[in-house]
Protein backbone atom coordinates (compact mmCIF):
# COMPACT_ATOMS: atom_id res chain seq x y z
CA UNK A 1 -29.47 -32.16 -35.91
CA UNK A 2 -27.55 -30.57 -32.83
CA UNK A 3 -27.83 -26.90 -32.49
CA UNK A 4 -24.42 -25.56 -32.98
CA UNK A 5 -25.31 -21.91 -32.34
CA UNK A 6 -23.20 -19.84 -29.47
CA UNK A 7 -23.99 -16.67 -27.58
CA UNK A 8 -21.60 -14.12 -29.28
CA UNK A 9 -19.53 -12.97 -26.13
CA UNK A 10 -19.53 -9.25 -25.29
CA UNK A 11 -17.58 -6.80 -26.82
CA UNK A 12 -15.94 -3.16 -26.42
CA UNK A 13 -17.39 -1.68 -29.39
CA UNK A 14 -17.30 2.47 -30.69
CA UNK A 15 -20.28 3.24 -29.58
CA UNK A 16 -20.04 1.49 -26.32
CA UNK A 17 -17.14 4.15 -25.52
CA UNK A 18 -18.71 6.71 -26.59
CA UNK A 19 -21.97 6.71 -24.79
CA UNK A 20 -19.58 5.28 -21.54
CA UNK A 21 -18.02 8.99 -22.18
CA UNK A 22 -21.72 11.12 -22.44
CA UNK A 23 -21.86 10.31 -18.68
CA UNK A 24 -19.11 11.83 -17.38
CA UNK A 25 -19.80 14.20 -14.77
CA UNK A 26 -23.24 13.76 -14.47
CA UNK A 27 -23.89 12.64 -10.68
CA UNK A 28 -25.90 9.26 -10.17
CA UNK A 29 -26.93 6.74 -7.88
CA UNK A 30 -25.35 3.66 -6.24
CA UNK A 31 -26.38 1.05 -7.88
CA UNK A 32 -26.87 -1.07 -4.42
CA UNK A 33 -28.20 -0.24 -1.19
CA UNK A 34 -25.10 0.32 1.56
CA UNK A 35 -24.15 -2.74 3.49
CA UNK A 36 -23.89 -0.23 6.52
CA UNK A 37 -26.40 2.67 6.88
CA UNK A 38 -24.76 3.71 10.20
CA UNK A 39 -22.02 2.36 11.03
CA UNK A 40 -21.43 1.62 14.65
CA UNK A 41 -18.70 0.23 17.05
CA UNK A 42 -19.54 -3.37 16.45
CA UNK A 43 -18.98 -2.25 12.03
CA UNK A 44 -15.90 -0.86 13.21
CA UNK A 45 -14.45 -3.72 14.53
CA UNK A 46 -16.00 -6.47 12.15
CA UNK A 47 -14.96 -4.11 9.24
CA UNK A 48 -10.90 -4.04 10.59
CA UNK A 49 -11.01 -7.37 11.75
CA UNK A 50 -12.14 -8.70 7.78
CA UNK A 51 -8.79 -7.78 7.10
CA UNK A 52 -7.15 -9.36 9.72
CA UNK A 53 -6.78 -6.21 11.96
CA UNK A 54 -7.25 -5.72 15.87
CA UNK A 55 -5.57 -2.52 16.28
CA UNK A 56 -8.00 -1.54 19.27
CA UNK A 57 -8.11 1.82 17.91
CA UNK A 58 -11.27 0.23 15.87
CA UNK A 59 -11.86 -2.99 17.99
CA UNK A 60 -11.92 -1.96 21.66
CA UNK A 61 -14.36 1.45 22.38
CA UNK A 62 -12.55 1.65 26.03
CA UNK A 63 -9.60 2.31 24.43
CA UNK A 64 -10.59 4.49 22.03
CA UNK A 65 -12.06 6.50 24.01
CA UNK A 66 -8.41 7.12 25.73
CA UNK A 67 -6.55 7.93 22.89
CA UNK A 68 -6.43 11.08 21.12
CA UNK A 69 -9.71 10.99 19.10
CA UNK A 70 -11.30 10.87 22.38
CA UNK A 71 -13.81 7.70 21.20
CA UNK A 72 -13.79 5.36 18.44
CA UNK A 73 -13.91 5.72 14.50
CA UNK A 74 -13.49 4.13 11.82
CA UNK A 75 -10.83 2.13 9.96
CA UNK A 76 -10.13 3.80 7.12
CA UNK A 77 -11.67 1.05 4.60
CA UNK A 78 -14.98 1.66 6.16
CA UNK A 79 -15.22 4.83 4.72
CA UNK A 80 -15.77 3.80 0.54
CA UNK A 81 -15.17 0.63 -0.59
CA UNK A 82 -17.82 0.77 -3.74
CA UNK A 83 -21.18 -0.41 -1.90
CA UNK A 84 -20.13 -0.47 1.89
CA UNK A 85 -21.23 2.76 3.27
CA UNK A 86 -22.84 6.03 2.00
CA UNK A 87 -27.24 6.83 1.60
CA UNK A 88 -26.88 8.69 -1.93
CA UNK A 89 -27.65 12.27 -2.38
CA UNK A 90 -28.99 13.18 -5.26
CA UNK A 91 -30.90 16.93 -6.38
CA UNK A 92 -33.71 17.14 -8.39
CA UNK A 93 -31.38 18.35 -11.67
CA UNK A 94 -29.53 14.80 -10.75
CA UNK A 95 -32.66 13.08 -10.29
CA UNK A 96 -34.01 14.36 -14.14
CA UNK A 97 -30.54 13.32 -15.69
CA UNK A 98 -30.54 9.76 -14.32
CA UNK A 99 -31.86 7.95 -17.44
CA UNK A 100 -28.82 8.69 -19.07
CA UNK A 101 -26.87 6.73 -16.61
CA UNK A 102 -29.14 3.80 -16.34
CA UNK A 103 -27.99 0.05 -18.26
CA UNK A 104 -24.28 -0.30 -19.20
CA UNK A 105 -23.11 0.51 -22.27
CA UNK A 106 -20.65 -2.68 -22.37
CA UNK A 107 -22.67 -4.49 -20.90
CA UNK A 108 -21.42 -8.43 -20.12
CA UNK A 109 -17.91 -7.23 -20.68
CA UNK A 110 -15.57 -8.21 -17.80
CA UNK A 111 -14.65 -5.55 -15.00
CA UNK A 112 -12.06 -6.25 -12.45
CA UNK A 113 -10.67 -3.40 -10.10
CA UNK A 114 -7.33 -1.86 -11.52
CA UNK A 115 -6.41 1.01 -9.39
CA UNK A 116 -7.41 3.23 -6.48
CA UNK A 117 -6.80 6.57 -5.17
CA UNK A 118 -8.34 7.64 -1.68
CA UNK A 119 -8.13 10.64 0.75
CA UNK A 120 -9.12 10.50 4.22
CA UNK A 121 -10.15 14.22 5.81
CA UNK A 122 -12.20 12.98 8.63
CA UNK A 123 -12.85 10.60 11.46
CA UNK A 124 -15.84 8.73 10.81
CA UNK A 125 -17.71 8.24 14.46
CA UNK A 126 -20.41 5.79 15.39
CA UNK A 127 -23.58 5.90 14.40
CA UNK A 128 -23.60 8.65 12.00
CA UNK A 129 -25.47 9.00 8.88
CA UNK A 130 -23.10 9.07 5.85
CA UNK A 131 -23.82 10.58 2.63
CA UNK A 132 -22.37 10.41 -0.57
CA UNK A 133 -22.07 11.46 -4.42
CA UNK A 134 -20.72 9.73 -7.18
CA UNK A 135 -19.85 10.16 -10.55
CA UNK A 136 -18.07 8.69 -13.85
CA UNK A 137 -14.92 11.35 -14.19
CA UNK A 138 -12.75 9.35 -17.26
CA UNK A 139 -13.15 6.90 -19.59
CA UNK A 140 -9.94 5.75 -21.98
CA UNK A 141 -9.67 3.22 -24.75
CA UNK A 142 -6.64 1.07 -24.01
CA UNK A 143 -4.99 -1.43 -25.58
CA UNK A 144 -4.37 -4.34 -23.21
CA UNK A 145 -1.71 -7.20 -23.18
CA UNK A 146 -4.01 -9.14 -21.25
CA UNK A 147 -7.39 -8.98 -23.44
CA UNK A 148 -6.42 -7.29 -26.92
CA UNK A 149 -9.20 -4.00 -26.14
CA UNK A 150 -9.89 -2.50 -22.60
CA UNK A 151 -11.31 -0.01 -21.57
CA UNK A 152 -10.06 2.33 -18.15
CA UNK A 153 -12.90 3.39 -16.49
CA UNK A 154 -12.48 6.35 -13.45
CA UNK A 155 -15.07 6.33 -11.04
CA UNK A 156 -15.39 9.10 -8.28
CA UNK A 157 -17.08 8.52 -4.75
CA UNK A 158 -16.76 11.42 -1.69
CA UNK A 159 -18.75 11.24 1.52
CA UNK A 160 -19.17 13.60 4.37
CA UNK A 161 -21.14 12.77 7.70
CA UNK A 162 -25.22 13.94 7.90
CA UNK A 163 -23.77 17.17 9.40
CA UNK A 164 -22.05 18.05 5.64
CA UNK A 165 -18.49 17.49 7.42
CA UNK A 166 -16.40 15.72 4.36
CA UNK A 167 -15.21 12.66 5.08
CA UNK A 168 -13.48 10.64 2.38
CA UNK A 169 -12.80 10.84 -1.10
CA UNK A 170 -12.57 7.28 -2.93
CA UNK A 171 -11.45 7.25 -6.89
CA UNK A 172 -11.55 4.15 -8.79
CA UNK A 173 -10.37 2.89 -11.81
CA UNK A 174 -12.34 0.03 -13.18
CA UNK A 175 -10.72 -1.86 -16.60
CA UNK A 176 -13.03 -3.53 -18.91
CA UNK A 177 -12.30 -6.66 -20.39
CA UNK A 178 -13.46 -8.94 -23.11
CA UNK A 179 -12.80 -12.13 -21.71
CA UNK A 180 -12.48 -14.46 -25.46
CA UNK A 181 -9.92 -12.79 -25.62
CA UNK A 182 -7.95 -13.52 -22.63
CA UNK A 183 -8.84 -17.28 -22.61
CA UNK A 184 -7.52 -16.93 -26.39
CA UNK A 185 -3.97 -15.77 -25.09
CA UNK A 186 -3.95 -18.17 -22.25
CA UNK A 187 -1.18 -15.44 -20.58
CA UNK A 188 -1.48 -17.01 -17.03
CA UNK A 189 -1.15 -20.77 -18.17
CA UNK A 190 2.40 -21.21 -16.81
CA UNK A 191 1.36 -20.14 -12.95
CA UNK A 192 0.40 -22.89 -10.93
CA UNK A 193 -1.36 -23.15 -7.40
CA UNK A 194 1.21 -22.90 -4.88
CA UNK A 195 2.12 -25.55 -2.22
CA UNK A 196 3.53 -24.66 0.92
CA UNK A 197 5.47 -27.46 2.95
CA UNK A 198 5.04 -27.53 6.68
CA UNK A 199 8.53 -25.17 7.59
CA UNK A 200 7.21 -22.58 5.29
CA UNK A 201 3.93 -22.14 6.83
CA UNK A 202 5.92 -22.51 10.40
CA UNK A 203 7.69 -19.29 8.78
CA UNK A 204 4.27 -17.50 8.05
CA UNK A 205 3.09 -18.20 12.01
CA UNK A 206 6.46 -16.72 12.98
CA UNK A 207 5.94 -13.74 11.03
CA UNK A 208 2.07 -13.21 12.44
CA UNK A 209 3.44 -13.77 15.64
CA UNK A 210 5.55 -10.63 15.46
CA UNK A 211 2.82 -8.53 14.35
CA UNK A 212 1.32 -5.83 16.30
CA UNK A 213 0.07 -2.16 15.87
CA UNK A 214 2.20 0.74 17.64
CA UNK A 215 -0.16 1.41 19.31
CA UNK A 216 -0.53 4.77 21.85
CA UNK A 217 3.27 5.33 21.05
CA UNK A 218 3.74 8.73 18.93
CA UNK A 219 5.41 8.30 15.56
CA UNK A 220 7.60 11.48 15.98
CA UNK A 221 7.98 13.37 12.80
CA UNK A 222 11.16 14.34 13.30
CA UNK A 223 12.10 10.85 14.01
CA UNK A 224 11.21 9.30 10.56
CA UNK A 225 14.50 9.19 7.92
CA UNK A 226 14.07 8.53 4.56
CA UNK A 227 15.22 5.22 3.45
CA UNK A 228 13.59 3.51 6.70
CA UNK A 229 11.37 0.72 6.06
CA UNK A 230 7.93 0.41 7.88
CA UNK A 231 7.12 -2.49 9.57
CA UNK A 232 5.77 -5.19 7.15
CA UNK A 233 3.44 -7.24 7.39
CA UNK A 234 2.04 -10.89 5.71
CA UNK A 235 -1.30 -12.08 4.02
CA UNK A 236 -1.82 -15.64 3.17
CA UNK A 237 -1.37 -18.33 2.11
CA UNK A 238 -5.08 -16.68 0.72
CA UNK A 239 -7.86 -18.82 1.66
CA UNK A 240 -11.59 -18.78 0.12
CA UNK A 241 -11.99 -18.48 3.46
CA UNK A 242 -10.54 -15.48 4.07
CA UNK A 243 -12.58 -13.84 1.16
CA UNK A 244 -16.03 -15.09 2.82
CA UNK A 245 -14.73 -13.21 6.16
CA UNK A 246 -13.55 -9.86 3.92
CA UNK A 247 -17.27 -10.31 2.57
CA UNK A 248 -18.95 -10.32 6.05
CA UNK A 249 -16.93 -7.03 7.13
CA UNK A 250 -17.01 -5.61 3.58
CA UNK A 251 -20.42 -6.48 1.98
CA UNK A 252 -20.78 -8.19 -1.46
CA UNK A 253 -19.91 -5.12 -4.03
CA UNK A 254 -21.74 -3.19 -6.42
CA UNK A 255 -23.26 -6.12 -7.84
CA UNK A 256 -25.33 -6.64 -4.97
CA UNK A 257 -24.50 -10.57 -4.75
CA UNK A 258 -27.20 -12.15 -2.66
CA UNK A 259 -28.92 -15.28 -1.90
CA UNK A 260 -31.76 -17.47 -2.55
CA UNK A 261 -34.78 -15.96 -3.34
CA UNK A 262 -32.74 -12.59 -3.26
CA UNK A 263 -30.20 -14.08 -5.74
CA UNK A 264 -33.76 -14.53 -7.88
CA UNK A 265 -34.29 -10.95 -7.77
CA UNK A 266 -31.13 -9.58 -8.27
CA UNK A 267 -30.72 -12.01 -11.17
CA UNK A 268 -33.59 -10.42 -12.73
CA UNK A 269 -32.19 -6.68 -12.19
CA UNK A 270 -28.58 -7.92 -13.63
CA UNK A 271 -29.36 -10.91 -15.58
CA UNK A 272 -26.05 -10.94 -17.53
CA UNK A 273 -24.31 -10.90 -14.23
CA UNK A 274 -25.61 -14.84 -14.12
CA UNK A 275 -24.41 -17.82 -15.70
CA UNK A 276 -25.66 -21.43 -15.64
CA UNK A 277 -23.30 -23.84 -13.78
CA UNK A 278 -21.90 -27.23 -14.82
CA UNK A 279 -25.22 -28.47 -12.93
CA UNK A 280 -27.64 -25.50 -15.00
CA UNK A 281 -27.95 -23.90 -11.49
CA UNK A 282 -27.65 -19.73 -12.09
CA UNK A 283 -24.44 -18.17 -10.09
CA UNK A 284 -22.91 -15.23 -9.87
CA UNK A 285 -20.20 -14.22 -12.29
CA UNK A 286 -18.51 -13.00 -9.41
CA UNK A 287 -17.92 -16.96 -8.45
CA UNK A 288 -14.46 -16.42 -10.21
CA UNK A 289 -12.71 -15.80 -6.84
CA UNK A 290 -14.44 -18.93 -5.08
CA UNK A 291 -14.95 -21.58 -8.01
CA UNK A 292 -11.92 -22.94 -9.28
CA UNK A 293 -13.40 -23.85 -12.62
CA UNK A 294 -14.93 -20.88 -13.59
CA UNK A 295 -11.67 -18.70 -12.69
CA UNK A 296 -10.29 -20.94 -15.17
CA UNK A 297 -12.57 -20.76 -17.86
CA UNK A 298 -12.32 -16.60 -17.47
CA UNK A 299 -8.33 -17.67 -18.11
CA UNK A 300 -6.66 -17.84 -14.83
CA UNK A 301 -5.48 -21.10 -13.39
CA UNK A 302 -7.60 -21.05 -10.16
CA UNK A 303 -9.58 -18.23 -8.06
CA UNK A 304 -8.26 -15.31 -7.00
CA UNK A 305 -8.71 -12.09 -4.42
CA UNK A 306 -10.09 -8.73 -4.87
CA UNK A 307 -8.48 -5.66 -5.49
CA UNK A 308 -9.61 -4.08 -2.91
CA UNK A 309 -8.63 -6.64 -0.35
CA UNK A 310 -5.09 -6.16 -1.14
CA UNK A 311 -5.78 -2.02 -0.15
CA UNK A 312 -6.84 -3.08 2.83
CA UNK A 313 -4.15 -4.45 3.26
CA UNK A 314 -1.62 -1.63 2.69
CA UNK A 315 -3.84 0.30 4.56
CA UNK A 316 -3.62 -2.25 7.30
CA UNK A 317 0.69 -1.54 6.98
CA UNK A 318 0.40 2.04 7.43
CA UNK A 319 -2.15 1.95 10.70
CA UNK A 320 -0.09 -0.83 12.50
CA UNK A 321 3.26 1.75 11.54
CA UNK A 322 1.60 5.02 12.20
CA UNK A 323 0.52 4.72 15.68
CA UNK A 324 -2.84 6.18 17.45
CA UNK A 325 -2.05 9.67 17.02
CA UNK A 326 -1.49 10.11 12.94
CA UNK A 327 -3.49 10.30 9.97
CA UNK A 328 -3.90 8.42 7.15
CA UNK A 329 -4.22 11.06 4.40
CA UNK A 330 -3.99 9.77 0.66
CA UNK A 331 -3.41 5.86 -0.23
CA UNK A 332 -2.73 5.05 -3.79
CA UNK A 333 -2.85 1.59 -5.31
CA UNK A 334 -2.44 -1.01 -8.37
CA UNK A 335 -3.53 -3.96 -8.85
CA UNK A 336 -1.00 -5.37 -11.30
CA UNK A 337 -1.08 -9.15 -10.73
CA UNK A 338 -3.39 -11.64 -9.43
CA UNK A 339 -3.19 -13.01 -5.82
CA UNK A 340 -4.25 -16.22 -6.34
CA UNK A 341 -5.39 -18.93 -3.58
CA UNK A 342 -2.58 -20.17 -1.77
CA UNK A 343 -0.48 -17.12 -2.68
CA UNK A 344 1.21 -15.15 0.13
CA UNK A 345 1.87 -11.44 -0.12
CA UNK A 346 4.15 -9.43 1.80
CA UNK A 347 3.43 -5.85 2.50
CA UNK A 348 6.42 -3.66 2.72
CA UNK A 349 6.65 -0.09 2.77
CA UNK A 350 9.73 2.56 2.41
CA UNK A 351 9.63 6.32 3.53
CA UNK A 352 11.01 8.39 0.98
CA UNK A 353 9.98 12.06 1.84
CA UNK A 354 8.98 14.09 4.71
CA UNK A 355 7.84 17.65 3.63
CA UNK A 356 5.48 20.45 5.36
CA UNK A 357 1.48 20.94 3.79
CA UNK A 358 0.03 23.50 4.86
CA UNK A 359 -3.67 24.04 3.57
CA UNK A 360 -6.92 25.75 5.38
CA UNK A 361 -6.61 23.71 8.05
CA UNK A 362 -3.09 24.28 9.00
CA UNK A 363 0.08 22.88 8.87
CA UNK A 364 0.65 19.17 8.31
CA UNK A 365 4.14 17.21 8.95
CA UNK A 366 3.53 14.79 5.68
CA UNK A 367 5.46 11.77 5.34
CA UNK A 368 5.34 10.21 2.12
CA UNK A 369 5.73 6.08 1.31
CA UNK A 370 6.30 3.65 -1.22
CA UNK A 371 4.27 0.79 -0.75
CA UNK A 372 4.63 -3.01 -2.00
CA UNK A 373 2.50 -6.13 -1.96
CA UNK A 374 4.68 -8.84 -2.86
CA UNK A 375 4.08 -12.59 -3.63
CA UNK A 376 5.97 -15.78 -3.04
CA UNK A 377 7.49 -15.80 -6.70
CA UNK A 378 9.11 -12.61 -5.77
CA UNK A 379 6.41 -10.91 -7.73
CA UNK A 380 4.99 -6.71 -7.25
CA UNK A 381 1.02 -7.46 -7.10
CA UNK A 382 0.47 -3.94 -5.72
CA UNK A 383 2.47 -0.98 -5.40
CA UNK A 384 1.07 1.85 -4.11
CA UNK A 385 2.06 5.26 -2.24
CA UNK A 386 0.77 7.04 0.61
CA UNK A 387 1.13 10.00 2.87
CA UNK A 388 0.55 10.16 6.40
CA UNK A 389 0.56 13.17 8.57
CA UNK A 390 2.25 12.80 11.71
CA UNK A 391 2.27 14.28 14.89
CA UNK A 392 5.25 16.78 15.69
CA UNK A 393 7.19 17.95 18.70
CA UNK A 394 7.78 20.89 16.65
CA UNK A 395 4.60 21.91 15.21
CA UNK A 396 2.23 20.20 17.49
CA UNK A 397 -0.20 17.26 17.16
CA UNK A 398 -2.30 15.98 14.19
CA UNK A 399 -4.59 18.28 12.52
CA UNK A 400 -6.57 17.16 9.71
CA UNK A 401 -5.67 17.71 5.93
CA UNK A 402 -8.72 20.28 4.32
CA UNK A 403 -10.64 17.84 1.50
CA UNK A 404 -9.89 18.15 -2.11
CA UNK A 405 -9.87 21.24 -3.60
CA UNK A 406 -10.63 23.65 0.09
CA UNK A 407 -14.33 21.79 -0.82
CA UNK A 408 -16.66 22.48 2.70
CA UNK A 409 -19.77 20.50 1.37
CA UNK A 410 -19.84 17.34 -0.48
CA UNK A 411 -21.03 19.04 -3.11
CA UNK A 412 -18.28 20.86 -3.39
CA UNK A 413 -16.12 18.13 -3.17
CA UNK A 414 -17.74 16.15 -5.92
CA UNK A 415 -17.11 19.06 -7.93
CA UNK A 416 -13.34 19.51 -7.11
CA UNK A 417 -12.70 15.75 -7.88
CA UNK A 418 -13.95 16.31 -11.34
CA UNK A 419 -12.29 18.89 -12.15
CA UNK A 420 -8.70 17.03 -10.58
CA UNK A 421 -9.04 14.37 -13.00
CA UNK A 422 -10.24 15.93 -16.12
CA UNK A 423 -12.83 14.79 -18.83
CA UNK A 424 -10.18 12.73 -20.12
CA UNK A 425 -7.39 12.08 -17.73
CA UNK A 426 -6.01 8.56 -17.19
CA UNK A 427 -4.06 9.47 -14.02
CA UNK A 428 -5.21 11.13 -10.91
């Protein structure tokens, strides 16, 4: 007689929340090594280039080394970005507490990245040690249309350079996810994979064609209106291809996805992160955004992007508008729909406030956006905001914003990001 017994699926249970919710606050490692320990020129430029940028501001050291910042940094996605950059720094008081943080409370219930708030304080410059803290700063029980229960998980990562110099600040919003419940509901059935006939794609070329960052021109402040648009841009059609080059700049995530006899051992560190194949081969959950079948069996009618490639991609709109001689201060983002392969999304951007900051560094001429990624079907997969500081004929040329809270240590700032979001805050 056939054995008819099943592997109850994960759920979000009571007590699953509540222990999720004894760790806030309490300061613990990454769960992955960095994909970059120090980042240097050739990072820069394989990082921006991932997401289809060659703004030589990151690509070309000669011509960094001209403009303003008087050598090259960083894009801004190099700096967080879950496992890409960042040695963890931990005291001894962290180092006692950390077997409350270890295993995951829901564990085998799905995650996908929701939302993301990030500050920028900081050039990052070559070949500089980069340290970070992180911490769990909110947890919320949600119901969700898309899986009956979720969970919103807030996440806080801030770096500074080996020197203490803040850097970054990084704040993300995981949503947990029992996935019987969203093949159940079936909500995406009605999308299908989208075609695109030989004039559309003729379209698309025209479109990349007329692409390019400002470049050395200043983006006067007093020049910006509100109501202008910013230059968009276009992604796609997506490609699994494009997702294995976003990998190669980006790394493989917090999951530490890895090969061969690697795959063997991480398999054995996160063996619920594995399922058998239709052949019985183990694979990475994570195979939702490059195997068709198992994106549908999770209830989504083919594979899909990242989150996080889709900030990279607003943050790719606000470089190529800014110019060489602004800042990109605060970006904030939603991930509201999937981007499916063979989906295009247009990035689009609207200024709609220009206001004075000043803070311990000085005074900053802020410009504020609304930002958009858009699909084919006329769809909102992202919208976001950011601020950028600009330079000024006024009030002079860039200076950069203080980090949260006035923080001067990365201590410091880990402490003013928990306190900005609250114990139990759902919005930053």
């Amino acid at each position: 007689m056939a054995n008819t017994r099943t592997t109850p699926e994960p759920r979000i249970t009571d007590a699953g929340v509540a222990a999720l919710r004894a760790r806030i606050g309490i300061p613990q490692a990454n769960p992955v090594p960095p994909h970059y320990l120090r980042a240097g020129t050739d990072a820069f430029r394989i990082v921006a280039r991932s997401y289809g940028d060659d703004n030589p501001l990151y690509c070309d050291p000669g011509y960094a080394s001209r403009s303003r910042w008087r050598g090259p940094i960083a894009p801004p996605p190099l700096v967080g970005g879950d496992s890409v950059i960042g040695e963890d720094v931990l005291t001894e008081a962290d180092l006692a507490r950390q077997d409350e943080v270890k295993g995951d409370p829901l564990r085998g219930v799905h995650a996908f990245y929701a939302a993301c708030q990030r500050e920028w304080w900081s050039p990052l410059r070559p070949d500089r040690q980069v340290h970070r803290r992180n911490a769990l700063v909110g947890v919320l029980d949600k119901p969700s249309e898309f899986s009956g229960r979720a969970v919103h998980e807030w996440n806080a990562n801030v770096f500074a350079d080996a020197d203490g110099t803040p850097l970054a600040g990084q704040y993300r919003l995981m949503i947990r996810t029992e996935r019987t419940e969203a093949v159940r509901r079936k909500k995406y059935d009605a999308i299908e994979p989208h075609s695109w006939p030989e004039d559309d794609i003729a379209d698309v070329d025209a479109r990349y064609a007329a692409e390019a960052p400002r470049g050395a021109e200043p983006r006067w402040f007093e020049d910006v209106e509100v109501g202008e648009a910013i230059t968009p841009l276009v992604k796609g059609p997506l490609t699994v291809t494009d997702m294995v080059v976003w990998h190669t700049g980006m790394g493989m995530g917090v999951y530490g996805v890895s090969a061969l006899r690697l795959a063997y051992r991480n398999r054995r560190r996160v063996p619920r992160f594995y399922h058998r194949d239709e052949q019985g081969v183990w694979d990475a959950m994570q195979r939702v955004h490059w195997d068709p079948e198992f994106a549908r069996r999770s209830g989504n009618p083919t594979t899909f992007d990242y989150g996080r490639m889709r900030e990279t991609w607003l943050i790719h709109a606000c470089t190529d508008w800014m110019g060489d001689d602004a800042w990109l201060w605060k970006l904030r983002v939603e991930f509201r729909k999937f981007n499916y392969v063979g989906d295009l999304q247009r990035i689009t951007g609207t200024v709609v406030g220009k206001h004075l900051v000043a803070d311990d560094n000085g005074v900053h001429a802020a410009v504020d956006l609304e930002l958009a990624a858009t699909n084919q079907r006329g769809e909102v997969t992202a919208p976001g905001t950011a601020t950028v500081v600009l330079p000024s004929r006024e009030h002079g040329p860039v200076t950069l914003p203080a980090p949260i809270g006035g923080a001067a240590t990365l201590d410091g700032a880990l402490r003013a990001s928990i306190d900005h979001f609250g114990r139990e805050r759902s919005e930053p």
